[in-house]
Structures are given as structure tokens and as C-alpha cells.
PDB file of N, CA and C in Angstrom:
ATOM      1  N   UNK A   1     -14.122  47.749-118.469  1.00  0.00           N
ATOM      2  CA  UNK A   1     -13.353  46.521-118.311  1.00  0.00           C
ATOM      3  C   UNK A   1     -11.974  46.693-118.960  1.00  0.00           C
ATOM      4  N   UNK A   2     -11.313  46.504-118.109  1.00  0.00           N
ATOM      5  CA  UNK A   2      -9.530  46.549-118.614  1.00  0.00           C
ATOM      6  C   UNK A   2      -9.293  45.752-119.462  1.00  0.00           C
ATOM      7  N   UNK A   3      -8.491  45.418-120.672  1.00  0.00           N
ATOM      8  CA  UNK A   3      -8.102  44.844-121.386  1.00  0.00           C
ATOM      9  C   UNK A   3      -6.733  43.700-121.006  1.00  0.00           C
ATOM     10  N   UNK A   4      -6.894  42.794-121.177  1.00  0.00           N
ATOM     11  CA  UNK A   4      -6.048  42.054-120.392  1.00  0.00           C
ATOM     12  C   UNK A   4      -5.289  41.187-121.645  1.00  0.00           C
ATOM     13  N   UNK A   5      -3.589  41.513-121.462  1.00  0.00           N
ATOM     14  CA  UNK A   5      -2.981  40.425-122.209  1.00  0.00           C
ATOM     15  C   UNK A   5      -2.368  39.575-121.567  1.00  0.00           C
ATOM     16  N   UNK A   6      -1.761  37.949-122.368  1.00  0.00           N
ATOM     17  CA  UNK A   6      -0.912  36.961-121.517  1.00  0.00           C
ATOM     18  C   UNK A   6       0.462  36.867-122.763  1.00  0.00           C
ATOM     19  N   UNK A   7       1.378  36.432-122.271  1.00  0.00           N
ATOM     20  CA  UNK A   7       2.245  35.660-122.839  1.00  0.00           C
ATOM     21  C   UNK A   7       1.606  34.233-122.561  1.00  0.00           C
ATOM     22  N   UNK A   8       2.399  32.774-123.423  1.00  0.00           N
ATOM     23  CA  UNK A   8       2.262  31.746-123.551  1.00  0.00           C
ATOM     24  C   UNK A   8       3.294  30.683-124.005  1.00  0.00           C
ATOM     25  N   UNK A   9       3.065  29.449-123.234  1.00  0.00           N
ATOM     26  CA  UNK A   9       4.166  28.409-123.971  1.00  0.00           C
ATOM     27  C   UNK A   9       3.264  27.152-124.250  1.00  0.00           C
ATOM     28  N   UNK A  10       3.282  27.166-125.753  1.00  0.00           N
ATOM     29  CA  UNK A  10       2.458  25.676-126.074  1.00  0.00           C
ATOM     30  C   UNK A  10       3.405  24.183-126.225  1.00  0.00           C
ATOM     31  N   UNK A  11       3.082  23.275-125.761  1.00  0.00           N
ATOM     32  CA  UNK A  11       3.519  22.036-126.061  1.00  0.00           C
ATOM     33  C   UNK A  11       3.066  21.360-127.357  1.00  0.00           C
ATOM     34  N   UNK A  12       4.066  21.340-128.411  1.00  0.00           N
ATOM     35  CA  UNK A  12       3.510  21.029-129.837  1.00  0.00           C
ATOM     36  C   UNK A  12       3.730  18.889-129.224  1.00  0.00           C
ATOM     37  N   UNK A  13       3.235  18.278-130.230  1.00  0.00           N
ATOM     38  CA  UNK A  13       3.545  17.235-130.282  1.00  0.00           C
ATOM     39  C   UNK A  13       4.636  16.663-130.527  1.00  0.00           C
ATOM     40  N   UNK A  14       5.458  17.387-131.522  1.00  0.00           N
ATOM     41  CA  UNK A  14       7.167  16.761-131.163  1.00  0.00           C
ATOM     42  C   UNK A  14       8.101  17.285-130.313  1.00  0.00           C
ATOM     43  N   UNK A  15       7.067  17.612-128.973  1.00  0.00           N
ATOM     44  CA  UNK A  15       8.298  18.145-128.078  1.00  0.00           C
ATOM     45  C   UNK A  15       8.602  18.967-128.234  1.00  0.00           C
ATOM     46  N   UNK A  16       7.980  19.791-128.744  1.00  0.00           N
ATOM     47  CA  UNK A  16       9.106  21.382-128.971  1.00  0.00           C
ATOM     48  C   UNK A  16       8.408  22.211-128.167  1.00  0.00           C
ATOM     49  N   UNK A  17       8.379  23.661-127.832  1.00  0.00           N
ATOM     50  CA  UNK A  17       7.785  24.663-127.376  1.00  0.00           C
ATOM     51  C   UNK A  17       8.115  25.751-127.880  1.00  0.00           C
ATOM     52  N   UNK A  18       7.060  26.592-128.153  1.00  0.00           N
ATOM     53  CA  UNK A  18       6.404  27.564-128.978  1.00  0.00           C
ATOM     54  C   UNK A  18       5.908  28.362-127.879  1.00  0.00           C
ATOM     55  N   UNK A  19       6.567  29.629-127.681  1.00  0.00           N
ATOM     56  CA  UNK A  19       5.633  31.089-127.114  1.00  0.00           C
ATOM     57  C   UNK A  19       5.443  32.076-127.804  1.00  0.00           C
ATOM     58  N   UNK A  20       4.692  32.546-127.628  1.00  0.00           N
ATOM     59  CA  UNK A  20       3.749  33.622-128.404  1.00  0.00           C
ATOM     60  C   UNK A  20       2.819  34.478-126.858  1.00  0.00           C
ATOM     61  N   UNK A  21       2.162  35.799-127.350  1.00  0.00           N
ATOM     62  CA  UNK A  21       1.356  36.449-126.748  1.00  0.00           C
ATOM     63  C   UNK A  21       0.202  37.196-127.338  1.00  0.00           C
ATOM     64  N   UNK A  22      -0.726  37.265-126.951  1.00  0.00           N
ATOM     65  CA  UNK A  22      -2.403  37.218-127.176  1.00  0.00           C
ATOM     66  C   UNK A  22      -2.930  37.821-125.955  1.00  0.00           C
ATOM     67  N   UNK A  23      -4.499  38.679-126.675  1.00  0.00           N
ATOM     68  CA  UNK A  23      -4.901  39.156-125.812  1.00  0.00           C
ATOM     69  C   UNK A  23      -6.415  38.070-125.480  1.00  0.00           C
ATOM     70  N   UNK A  24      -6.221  37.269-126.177  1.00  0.00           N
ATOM     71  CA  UNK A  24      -7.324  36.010-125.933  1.00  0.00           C
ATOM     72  C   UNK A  24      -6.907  34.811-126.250  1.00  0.00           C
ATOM     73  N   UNK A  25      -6.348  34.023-125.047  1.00  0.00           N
ATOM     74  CA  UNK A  25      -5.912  32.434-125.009  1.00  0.00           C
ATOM     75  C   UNK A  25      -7.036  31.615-125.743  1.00  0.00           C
ATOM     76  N   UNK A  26      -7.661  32.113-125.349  1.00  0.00           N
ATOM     77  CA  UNK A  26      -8.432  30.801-126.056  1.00  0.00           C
ATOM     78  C   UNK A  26      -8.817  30.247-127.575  1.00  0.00           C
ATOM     79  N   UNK A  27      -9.484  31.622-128.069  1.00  0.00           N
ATOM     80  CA  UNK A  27      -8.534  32.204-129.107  1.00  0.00           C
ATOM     81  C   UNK A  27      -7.667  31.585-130.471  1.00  0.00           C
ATOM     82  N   UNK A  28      -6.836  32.190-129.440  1.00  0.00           N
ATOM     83  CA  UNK A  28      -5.315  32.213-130.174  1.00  0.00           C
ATOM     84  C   UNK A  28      -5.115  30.904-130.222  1.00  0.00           C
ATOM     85  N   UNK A  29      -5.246  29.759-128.987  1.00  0.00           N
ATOM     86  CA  UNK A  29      -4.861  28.472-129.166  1.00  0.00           C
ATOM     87  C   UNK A  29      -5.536  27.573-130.304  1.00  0.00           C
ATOM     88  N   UNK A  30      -6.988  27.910-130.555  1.00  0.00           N
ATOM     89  CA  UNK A  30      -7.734  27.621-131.572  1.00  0.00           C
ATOM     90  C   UNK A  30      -7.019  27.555-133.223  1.00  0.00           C
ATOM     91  N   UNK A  31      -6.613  29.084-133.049  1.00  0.00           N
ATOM     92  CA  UNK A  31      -5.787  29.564-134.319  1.00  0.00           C
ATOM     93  C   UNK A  31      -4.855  28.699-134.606  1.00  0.00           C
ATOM     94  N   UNK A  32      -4.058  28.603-133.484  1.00  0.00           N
ATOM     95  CA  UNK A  32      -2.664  27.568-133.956  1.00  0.00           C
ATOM     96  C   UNK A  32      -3.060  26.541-134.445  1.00  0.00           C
ATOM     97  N   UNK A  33      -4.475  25.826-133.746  1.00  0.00           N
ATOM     98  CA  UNK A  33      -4.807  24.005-133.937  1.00  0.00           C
ATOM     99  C   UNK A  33      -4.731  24.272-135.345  1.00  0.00           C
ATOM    100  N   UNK A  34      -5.774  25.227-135.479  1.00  0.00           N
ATOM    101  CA  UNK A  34      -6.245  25.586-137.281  1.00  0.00           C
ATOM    102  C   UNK A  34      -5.046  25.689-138.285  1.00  0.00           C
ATOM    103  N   UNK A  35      -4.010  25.601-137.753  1.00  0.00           N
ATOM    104  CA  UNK A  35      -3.031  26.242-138.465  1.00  0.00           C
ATOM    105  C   UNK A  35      -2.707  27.215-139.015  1.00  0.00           C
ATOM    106  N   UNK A  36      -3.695  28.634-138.508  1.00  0.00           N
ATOM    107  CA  UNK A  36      -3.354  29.935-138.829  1.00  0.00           C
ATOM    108  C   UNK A  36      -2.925  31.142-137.708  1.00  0.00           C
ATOM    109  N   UNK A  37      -2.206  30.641-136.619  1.00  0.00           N
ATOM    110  CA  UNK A  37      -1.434  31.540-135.967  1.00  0.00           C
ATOM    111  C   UNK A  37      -0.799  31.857-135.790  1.00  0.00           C
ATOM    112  N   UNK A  38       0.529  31.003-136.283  1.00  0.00           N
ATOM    113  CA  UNK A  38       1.760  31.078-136.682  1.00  0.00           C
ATOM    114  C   UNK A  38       2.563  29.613-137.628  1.00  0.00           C
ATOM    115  N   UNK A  39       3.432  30.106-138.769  1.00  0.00           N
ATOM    116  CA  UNK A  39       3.956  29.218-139.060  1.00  0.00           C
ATOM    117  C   UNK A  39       4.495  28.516-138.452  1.00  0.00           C
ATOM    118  N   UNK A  40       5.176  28.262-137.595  1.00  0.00           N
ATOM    119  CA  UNK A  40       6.052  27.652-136.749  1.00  0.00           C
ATOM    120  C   UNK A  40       4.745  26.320-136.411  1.00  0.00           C
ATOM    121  N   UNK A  41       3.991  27.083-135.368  1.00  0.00           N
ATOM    122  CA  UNK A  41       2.890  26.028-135.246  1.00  0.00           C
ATOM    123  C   UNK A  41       1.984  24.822-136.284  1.00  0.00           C
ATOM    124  N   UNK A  42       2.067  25.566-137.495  1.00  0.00           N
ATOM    125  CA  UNK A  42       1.663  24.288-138.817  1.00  0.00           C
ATOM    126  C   UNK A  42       2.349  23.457-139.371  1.00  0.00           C
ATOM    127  N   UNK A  43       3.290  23.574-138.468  1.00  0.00           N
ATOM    128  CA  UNK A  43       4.394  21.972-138.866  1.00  0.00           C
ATOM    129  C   UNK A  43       4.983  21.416-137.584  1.00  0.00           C
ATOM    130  N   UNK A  44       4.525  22.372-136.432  1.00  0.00           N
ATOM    131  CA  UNK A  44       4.834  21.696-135.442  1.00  0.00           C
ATOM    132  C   UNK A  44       3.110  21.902-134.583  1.00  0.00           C
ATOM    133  N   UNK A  45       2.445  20.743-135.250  1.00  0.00           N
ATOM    134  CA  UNK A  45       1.129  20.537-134.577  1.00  0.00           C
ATOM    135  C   UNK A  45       1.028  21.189-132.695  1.00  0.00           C
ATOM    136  N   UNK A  46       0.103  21.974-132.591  1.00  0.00           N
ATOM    137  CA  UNK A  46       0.595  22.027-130.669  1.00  0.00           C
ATOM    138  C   UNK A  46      -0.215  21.084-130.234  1.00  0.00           C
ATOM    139  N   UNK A  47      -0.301  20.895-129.005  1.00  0.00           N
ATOM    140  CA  UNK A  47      -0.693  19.303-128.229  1.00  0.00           C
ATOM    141  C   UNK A  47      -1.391  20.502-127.051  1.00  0.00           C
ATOM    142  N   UNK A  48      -0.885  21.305-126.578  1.00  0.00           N
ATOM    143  CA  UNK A  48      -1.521  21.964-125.190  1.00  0.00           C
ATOM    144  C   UNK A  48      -0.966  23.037-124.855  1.00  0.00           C
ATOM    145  N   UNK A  49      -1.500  24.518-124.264  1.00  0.00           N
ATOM    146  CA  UNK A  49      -1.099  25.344-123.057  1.00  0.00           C
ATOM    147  C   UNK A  49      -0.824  24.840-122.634  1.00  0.00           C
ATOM    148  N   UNK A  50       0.561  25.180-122.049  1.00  0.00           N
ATOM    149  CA  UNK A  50       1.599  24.466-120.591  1.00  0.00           C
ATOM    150  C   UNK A  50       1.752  25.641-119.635  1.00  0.00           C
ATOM    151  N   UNK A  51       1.596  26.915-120.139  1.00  0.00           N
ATOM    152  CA  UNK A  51       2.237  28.071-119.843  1.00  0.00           C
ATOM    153  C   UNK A  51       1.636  29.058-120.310  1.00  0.00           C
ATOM    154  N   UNK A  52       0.873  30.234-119.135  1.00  0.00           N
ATOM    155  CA  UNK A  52       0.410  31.238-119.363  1.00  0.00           C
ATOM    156  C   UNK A  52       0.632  32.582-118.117  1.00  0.00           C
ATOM    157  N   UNK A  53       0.644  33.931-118.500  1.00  0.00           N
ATOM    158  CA  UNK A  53       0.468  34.501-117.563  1.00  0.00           C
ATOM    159  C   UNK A  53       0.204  36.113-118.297  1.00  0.00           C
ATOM    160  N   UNK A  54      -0.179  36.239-117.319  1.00  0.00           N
ATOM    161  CA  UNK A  54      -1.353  37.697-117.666  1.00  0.00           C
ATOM    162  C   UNK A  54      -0.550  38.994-117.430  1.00  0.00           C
ATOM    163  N   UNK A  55      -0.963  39.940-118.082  1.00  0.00           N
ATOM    164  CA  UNK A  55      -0.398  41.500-118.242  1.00  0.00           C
ATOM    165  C   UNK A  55      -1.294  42.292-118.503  1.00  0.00           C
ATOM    166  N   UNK A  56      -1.058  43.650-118.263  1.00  0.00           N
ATOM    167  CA  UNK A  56      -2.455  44.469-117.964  1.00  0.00           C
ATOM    168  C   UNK A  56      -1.952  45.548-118.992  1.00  0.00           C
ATOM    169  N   UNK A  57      -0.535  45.528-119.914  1.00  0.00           N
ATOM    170  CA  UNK A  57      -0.248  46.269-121.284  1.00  0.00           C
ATOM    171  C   UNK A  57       0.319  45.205-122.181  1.00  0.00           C
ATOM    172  N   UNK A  58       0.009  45.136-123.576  1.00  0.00           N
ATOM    173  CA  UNK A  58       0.253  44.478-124.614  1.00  0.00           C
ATOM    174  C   UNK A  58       1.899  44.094-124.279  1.00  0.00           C
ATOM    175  N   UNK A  59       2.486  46.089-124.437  1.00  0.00           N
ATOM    176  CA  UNK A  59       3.842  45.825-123.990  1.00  0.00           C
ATOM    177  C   UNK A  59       4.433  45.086-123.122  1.00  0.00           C
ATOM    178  N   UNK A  60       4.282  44.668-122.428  1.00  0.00           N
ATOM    179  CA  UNK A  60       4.436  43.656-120.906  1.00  0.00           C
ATOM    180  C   UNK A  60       4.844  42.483-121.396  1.00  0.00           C
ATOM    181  N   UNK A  61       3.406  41.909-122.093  1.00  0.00           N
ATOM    182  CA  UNK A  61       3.636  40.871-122.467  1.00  0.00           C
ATOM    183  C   UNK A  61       4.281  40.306-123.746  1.00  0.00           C
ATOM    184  N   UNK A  62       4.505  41.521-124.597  1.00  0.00           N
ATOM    185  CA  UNK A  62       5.737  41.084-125.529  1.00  0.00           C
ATOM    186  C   UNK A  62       6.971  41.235-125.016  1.00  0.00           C
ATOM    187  N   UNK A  63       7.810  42.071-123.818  1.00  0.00           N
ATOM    188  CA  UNK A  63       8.989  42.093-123.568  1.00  0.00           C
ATOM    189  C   UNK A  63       9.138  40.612-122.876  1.00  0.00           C
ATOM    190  N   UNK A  64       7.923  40.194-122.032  1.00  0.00           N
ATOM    191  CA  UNK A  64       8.383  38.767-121.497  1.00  0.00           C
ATOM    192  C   UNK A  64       8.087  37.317-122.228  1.00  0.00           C
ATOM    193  N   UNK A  65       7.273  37.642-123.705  1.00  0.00           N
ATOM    194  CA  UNK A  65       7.420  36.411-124.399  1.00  0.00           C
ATOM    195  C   UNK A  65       8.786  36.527-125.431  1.00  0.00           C
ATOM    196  N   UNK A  66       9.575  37.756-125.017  1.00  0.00           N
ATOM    197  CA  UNK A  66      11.025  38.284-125.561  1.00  0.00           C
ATOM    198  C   UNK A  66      11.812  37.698-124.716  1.00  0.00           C
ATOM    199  N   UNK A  67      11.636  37.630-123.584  1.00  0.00           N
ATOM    200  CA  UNK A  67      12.224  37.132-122.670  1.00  0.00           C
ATOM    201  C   UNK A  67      12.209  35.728-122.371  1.00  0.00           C
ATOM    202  N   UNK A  68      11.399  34.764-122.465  1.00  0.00           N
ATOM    203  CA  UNK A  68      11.008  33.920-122.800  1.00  0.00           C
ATOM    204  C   UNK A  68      11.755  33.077-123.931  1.00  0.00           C
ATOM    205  N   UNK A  69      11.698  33.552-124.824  1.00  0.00           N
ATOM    206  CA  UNK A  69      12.489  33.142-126.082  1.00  0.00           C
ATOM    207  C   UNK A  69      13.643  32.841-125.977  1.00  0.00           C
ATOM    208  N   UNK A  70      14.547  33.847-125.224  1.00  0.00           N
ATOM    209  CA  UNK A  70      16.094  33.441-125.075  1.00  0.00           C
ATOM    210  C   UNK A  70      16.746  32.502-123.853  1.00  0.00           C
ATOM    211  N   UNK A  71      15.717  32.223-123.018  1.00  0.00           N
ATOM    212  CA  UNK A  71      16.134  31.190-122.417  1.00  0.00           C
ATOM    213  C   UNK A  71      16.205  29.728-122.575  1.00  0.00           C
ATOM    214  N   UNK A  72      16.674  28.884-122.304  1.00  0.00           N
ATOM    215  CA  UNK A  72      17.493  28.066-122.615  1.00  0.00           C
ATOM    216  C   UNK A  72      16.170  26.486-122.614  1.00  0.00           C
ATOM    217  N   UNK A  73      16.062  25.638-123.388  1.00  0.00           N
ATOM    218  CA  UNK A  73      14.910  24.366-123.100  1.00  0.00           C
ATOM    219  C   UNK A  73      14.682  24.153-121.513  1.00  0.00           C
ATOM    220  N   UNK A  74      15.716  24.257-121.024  1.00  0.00           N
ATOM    221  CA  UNK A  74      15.793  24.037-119.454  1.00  0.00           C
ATOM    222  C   UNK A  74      15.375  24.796-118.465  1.00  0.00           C
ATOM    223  N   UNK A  75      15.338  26.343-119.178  1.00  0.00           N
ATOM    224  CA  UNK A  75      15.168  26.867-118.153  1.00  0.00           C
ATOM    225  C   UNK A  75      13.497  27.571-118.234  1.00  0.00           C
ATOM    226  N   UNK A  76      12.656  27.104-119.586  1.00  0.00           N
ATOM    227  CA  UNK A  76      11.641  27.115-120.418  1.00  0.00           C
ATOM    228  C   UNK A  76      10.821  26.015-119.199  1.00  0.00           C
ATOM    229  N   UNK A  77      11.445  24.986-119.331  1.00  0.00           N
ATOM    230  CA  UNK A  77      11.168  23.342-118.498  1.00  0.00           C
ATOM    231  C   UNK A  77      10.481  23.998-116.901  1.00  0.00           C
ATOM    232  N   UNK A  78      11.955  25.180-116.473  1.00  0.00           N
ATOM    233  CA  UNK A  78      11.312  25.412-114.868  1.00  0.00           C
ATOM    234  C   UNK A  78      10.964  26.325-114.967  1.00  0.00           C
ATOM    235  N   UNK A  79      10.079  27.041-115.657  1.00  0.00           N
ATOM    236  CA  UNK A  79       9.293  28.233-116.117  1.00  0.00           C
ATOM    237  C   UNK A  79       7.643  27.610-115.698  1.00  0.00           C
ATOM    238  N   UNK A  80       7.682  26.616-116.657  1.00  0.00           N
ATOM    239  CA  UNK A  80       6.461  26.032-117.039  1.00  0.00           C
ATOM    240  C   UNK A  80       5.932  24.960-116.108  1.00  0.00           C
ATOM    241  N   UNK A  81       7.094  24.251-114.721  1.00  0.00           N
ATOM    242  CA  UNK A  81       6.735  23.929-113.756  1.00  0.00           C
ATOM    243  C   UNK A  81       5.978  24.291-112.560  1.00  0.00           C
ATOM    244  N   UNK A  82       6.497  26.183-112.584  1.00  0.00           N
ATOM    245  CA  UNK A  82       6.825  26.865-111.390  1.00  0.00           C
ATOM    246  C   UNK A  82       4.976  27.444-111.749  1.00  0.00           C
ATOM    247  N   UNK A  83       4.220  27.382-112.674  1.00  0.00           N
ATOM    248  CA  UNK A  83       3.198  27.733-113.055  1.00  0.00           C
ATOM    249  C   UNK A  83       1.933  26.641-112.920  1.00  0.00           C
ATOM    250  N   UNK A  84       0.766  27.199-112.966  1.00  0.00           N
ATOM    251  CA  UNK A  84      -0.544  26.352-112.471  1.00  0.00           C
ATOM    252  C   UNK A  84      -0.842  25.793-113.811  1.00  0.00           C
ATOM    253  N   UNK A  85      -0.915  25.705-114.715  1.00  0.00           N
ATOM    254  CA  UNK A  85      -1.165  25.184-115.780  1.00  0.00           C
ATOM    255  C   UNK A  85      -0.127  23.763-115.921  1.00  0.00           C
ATOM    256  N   UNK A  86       1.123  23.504-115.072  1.00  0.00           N
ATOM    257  CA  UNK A  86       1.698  22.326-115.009  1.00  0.00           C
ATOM    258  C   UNK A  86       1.491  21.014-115.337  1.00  0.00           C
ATOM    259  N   UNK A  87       1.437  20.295-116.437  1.00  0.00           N
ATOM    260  CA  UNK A  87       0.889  19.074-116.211  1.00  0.00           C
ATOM    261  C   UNK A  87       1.489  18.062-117.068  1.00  0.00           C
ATOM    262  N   UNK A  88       3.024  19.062-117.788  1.00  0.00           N
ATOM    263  CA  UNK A  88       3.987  18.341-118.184  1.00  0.00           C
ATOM    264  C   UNK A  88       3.801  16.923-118.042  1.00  0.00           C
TER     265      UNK A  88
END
């Protein structure tokens, strides 16, 4: 069985968004609730996955949660539309 990673964009409760990448969403989203997956996330409570997508090397999915990062709230907004997890 291949090892499968995703990038991710969580919806914290004050509106903000937070990406990160993991080789287990489910996981990882747990971690954040808990408040041990990233600082960022323990002061900005997350509310939901908005945004996920899969990679078949670790590397993959850190150059595009790199990529990810530098785009703009707006363009984060039609990222997370254009995806099945939508429910903004």
C-alpha cells in the first residue's frame, strides 16, 4: 500500500485559515482541536477542513502547502471553492 500525503486548509473560528500537510487528515485535524499541532492553531481554535488534496510524495505536498501560503485571502477563498470539501 502506497503511502499517501495531502496538503490542507482549516477554517479556524475567527475566520482565519491555516494550511498545513499530513500524511493522515484525520489525524492531524484531531491534533489541532487538541491543541497540539501547531501553535498557530491554539489560539486560533479551527472550526473545519475546507480544503484538502492528496499527493503520492511528502515532497509534493509540502511545495504546494508552500504554495498555498503565499497566495493572497482571495485567492485561498477560490482555492477552497474550486474543491469538494466546499461548504464555506
Amino acid at each position: 500500500m502506497d503511502k499517501k500525503y495531502f496538503t490542507y486548509i482549516i477554517l479556524t473560528v475567527d475566520n482565519t485559515l491555516y494550511c498545513g500537510y499530513t500524511d493522515d487528515l484525520k489525524s492531524r485535524f484531531e491534533k489541532h482541536k487538541a491543541g497540539l499541532a501547531a501553535k498557530y492553531t491554539r489560539s486560533h481554535k479551527p472550526l473545519k477542513m475546507v480544503y484538502t488534496k492528496e499527493f503520492s510524495t511528502k515532497s509534493e505536498a509540502m511545495k504546494e502547502e508552500c504554495r498555498i501560503k503565499k497566495l493572497t485571502r482571495k485567492q485561498k477563498e477560490e482555492l477552497i471553492k474550486s474543491s469538494s470539501l466546499y461548504q464555506y
